[in-house]
Protein backbone atom coordinates (compact mmCIF):
# COMPACT_ATOMS: atom_id res chain seq x y z
CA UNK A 1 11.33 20.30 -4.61
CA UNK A 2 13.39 17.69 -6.83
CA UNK A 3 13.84 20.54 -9.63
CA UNK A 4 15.37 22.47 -6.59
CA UNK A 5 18.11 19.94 -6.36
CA UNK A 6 16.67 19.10 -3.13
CA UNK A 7 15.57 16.18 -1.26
CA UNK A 8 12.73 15.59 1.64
CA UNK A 9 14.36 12.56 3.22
CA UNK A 10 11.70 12.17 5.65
CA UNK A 11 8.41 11.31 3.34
CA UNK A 12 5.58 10.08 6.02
CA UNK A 13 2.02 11.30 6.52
CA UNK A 14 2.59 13.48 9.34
CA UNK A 15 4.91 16.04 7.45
CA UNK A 16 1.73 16.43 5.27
CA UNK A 17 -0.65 19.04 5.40
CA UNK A 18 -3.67 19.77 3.71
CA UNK A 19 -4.44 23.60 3.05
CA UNK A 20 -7.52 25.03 0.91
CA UNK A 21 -8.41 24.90 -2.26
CA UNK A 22 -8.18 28.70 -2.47
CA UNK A 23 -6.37 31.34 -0.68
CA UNK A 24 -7.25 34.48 -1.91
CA UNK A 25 -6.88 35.14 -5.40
CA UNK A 26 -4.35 32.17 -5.32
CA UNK A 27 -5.49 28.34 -6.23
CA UNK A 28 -3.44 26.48 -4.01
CA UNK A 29 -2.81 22.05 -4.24
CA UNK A 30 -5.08 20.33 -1.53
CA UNK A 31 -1.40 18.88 0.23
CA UNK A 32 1.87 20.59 1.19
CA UNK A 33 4.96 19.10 2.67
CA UNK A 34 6.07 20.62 5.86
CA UNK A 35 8.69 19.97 8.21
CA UNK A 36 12.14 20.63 6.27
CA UNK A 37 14.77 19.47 9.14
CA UNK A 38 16.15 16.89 6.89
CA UNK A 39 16.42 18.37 3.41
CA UNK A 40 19.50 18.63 1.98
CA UNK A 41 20.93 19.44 -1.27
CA UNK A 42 22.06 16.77 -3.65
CA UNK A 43 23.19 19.41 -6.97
CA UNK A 44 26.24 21.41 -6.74
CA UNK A 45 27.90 24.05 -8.67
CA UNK A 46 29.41 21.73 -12.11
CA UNK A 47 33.05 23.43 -10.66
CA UNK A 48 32.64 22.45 -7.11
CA UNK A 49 34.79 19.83 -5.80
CA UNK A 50 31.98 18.11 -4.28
CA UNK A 51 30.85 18.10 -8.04
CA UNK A 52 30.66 14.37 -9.48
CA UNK A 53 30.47 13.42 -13.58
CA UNK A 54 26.52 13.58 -13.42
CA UNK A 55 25.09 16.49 -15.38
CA UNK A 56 22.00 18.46 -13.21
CA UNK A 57 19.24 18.26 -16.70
CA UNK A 58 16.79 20.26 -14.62
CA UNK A 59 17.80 23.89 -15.56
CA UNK A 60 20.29 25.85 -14.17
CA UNK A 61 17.08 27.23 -11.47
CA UNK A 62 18.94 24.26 -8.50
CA UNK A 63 19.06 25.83 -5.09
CA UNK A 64 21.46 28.41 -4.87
CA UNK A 65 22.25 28.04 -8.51
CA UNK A 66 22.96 31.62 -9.34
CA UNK A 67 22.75 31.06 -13.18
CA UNK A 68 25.47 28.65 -12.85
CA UNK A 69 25.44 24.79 -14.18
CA UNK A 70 24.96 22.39 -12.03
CA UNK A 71 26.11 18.82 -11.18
CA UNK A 72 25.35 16.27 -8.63
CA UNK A 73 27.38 15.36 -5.60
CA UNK A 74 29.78 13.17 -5.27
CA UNK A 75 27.81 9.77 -3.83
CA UNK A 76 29.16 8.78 -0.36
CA UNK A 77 30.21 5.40 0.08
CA UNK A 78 28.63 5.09 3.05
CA UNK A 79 25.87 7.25 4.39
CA UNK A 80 24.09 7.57 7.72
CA UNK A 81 20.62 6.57 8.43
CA UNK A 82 18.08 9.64 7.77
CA UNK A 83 14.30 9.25 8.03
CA UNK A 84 11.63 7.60 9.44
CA UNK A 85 12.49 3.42 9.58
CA UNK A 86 8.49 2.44 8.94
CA UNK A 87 9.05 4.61 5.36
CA UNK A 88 12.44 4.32 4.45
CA UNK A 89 13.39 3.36 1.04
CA UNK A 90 15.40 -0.04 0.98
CA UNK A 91 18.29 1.92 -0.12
CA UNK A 92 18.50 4.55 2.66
CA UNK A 93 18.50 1.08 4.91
CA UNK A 94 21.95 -0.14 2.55
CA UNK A 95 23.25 2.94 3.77
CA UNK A 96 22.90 4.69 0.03
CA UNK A 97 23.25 8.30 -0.25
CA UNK A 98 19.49 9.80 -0.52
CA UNK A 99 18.31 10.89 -3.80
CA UNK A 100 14.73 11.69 -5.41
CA UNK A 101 14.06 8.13 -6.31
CA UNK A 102 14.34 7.47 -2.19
CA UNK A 103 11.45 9.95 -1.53
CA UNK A 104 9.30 8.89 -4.16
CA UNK A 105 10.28 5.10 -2.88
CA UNK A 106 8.30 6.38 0.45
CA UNK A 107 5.56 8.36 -0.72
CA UNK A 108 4.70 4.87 -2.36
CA UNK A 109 4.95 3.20 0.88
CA UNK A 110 2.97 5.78 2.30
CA UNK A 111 0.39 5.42 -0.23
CA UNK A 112 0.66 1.21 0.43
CA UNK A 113 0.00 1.91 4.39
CA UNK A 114 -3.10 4.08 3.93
CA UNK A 115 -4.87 1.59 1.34
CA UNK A 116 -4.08 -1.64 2.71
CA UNK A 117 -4.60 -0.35 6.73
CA UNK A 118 -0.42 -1.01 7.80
CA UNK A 119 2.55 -2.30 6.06
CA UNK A 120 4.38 -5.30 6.63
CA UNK A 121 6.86 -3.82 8.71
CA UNK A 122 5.18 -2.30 10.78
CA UNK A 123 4.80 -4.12 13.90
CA UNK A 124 9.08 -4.34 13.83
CA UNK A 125 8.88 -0.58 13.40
CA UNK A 126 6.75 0.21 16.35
CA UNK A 127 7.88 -2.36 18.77
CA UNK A 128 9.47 -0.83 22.38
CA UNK A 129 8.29 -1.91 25.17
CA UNK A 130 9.65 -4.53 27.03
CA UNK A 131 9.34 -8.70 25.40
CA UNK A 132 8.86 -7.35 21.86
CA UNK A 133 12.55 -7.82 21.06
CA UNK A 134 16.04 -6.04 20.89
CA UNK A 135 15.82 -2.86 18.77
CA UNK A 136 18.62 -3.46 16.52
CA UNK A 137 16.91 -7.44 16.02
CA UNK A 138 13.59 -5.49 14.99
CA UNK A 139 15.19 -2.86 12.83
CA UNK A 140 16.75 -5.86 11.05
CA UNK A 141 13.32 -7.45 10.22
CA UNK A 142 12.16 -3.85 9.00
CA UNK A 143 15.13 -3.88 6.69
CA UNK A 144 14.44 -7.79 5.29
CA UNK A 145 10.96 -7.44 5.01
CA UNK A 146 11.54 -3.92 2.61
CA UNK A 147 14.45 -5.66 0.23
CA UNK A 148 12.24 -9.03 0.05
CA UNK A 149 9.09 -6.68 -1.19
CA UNK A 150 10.90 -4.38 -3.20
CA UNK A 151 11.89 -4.97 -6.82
CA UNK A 152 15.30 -5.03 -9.00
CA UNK A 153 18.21 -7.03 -8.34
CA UNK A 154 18.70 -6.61 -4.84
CA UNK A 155 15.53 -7.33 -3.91
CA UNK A 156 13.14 -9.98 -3.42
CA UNK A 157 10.36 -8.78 -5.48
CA UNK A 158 7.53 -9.95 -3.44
CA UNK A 159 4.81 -6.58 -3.78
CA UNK A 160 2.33 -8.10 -3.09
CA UNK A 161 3.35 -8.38 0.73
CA UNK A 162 3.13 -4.36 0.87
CA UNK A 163 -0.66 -4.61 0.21
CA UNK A 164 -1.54 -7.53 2.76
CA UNK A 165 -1.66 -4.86 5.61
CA UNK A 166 0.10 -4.52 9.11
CA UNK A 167 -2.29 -7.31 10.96
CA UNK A 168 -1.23 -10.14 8.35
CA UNK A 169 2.37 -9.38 10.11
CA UNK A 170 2.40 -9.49 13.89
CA UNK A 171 5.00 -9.59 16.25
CA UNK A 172 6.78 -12.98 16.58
CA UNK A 173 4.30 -14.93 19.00
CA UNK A 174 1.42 -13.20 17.44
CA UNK A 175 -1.83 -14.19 15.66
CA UNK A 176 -1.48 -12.95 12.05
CA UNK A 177 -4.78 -11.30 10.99
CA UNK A 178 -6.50 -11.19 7.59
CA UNK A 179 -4.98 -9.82 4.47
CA UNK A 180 -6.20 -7.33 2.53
CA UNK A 181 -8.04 -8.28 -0.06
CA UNK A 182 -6.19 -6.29 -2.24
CA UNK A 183 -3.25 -8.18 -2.44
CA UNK A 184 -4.79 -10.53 -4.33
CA UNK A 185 -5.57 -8.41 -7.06
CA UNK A 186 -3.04 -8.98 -9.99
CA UNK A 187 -4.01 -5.95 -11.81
CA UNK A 188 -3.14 -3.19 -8.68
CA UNK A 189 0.22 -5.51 -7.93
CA UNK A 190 1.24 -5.33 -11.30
CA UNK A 191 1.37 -1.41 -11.42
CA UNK A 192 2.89 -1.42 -7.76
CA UNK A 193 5.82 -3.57 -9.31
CA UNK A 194 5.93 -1.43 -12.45
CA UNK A 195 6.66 1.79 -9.97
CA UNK A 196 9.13 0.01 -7.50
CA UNK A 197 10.60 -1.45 -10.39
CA UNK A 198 11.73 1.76 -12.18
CA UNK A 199 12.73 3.07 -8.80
CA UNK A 200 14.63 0.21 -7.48
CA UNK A 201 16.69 0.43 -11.11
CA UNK A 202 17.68 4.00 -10.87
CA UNK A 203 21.15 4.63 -9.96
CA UNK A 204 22.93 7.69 -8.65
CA UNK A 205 22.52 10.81 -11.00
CA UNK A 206 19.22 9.55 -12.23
CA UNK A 207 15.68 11.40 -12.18
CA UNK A 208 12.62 9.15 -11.16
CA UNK A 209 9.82 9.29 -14.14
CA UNK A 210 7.20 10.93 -12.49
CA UNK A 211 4.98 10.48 -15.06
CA UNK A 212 4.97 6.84 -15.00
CA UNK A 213 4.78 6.88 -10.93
CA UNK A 214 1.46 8.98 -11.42
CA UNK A 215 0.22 6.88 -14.54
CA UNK A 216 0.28 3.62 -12.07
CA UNK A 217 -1.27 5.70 -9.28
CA UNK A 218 -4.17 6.45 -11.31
CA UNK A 219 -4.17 2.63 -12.90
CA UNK A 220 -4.15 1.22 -9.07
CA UNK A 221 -7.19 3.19 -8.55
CA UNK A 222 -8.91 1.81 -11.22
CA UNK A 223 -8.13 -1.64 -10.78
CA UNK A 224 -9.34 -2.39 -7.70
CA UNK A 225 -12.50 -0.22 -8.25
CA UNK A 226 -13.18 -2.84 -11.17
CA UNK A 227 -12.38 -6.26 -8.69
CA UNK A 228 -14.87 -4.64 -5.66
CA UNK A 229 -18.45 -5.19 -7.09
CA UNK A 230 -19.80 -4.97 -3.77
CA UNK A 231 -19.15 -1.45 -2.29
CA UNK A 232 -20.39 1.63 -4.79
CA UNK A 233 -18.01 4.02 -5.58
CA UNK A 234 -18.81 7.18 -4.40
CA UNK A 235 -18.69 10.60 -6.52
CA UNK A 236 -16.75 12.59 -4.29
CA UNK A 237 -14.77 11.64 -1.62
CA UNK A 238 -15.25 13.00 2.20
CA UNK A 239 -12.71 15.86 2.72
CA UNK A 240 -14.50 17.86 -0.59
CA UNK A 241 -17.99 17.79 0.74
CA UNK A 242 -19.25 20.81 2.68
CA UNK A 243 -19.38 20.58 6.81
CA UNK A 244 -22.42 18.51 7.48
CA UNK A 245 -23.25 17.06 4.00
CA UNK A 246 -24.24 13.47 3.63
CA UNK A 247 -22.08 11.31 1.40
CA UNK A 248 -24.91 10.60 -0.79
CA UNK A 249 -28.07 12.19 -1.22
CA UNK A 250 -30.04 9.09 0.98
CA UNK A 251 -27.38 8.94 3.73
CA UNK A 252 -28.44 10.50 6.52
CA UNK A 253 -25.92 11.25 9.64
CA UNK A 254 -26.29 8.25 11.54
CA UNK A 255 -24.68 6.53 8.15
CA UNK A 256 -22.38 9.10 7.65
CA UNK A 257 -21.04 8.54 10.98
CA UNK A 258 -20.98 5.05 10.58
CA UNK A 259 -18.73 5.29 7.53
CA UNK A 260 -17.20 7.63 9.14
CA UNK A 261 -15.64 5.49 11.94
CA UNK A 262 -15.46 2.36 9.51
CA UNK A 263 -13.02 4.32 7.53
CA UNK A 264 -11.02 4.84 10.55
CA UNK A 265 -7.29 3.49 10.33
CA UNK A 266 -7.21 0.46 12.74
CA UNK A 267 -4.08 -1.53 12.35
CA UNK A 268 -5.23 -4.03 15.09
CA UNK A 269 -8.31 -5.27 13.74
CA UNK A 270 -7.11 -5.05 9.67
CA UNK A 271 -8.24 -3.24 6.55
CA UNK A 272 -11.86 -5.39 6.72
CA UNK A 273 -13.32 -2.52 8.22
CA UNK A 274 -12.39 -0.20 5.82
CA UNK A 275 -15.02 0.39 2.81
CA UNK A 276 -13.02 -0.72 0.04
CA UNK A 277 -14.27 1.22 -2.62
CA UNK A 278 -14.37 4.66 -0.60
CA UNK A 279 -10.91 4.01 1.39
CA UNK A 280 -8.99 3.53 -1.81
CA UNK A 281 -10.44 6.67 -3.92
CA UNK A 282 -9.91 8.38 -1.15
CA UNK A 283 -6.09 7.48 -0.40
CA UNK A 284 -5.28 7.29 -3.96
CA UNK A 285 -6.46 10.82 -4.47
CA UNK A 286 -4.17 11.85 -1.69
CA UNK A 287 -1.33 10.23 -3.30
CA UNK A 288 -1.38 12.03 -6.56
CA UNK A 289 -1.56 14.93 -4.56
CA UNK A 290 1.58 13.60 -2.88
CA UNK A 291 3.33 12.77 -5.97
């Protein structure tokens, strides 16, 4: 979609679908994006007025191209909010004109919620009924919490608070939960703040280095499968068994089922429930897929 000069600017794991492996004749990925409301263009014809210095490297294939060469727009000074506020990048919230590097920021966030069972925020993201606060005080602390965890020089730099999970954040007047355990592992935060690092660098007219996002995907997976000596990992992960197989070859249904509903996302009671060596092959396959 990026080569297309295009952007998502709504990244969350709703407007994700998974499709089958086949569809015909055709091999098809296990994941498609959906839901296109908010896409917009960011490359222009290089003649355009709404053309800006920035050369478009990707080919002259943009959307709408025509064979001709492309640039990128003009950045806005000021841009509206567009998204979803729980995945966001922290420069859609400083009103920054959306780019590739701002979708990529969120599929990493969604990646961050589904491993570590909630992100920090997201308590302030959900709030609306009545005692949990003014909107626009709430949509502030979604904002602080994003530039304190995100990394570069307008931001904090604390990563590790994406991993600690949603219950380790409650509401003011709340009783914080555990942490995830994962947030303590040095190894995963260190790739986590090598991919929001080269993201939160990239100005306006730059491409995001996908291969480096997907090199620390696959080194996150790794490194906390080597800190959990306690839960085995398994060989295939749940969605690419057939209807009705076991996860293992001695699990019968009544463990199946029990894994089944420990693996279930449950913000309230925290990621302690979730299997830690099934949840995060599972999530971090989905992510590639993602990315």
């Amino acid at each position: 979609m990026h080569r297309l000069g295009m952007v998502h600017r709504d990244v969350k794991p709703s407007n994700f679908v998974r499709c089958p492996e086949t569809c015909g004749t055709e091999a098809l990925a296990k994941f498609r994006v959906v839901d296109f409301g908010l896409s917009k263009s960011f490359v222009v014809p290089e003649r355009s007025e709404a053309a800006s210095v920035h050369p478009w490297r990707c080919g002259a294939h943009y959307l709408g191209a025509e064979g001709r060469p492309g640039r990128w727009k003009k950045e806005r000074a000021s841009a509206e909010f567009r998204g979803t506020s729980m995945y966001a990048s922290p420069f859609v919230h400083l009103c920054r004109d959306y780019a590739p590097r701002d979708d990529v920021y969120s599929a990493l966030y969604v990646f961050c919620d589904l491993v570590a069972g909630g992100l920090p925020w997201a308590s302030d993201a959900s709030a609306r009924g009545p005692g949990q606060g003014d909107g626009c005080i709430r949509k502030a602390q979604v904002e602080a919490k994003k530039l304190r965890s995100g990394v570069g020089d307008a931001f904090g730099g604390r990563v590790e608070e994406a991993l600690m999970g949603a219950a380790a954040f409650p509401l003011p007047g709340g009783v914080p939960g555990p942490e995830c355990a994962w947030s303590r592992n040095a190894a995963a935060a260190d790739l986590l703040r090598t991919a929001f690092g080269h993201l939160g660098q990239l100005d306006w007219g730059e491409m995001p280095d996908y291969d480096l996002i997907d090199e620390c995907i696959r080194g996150f997976q790794g490194a906390l499968a080597a800190g959990d000596t306690v839960t085995p990992q398994p060989g295939r992960i749940h969605w690419e068994l057939p209807p009705g197989q076991a996860l293992n070859a001695v699990a019968g249904k009544d463990a199946q089922a029990l894994l089944e509903a420990r693996m279930e996302y449950n913000a309230l009671q925290g990621p302690s429930v979730v299997p830690y060596g099934i949840a995060v092959r599972a999530w971090t396959d989905a992510a590639k897929q993602l990315l």
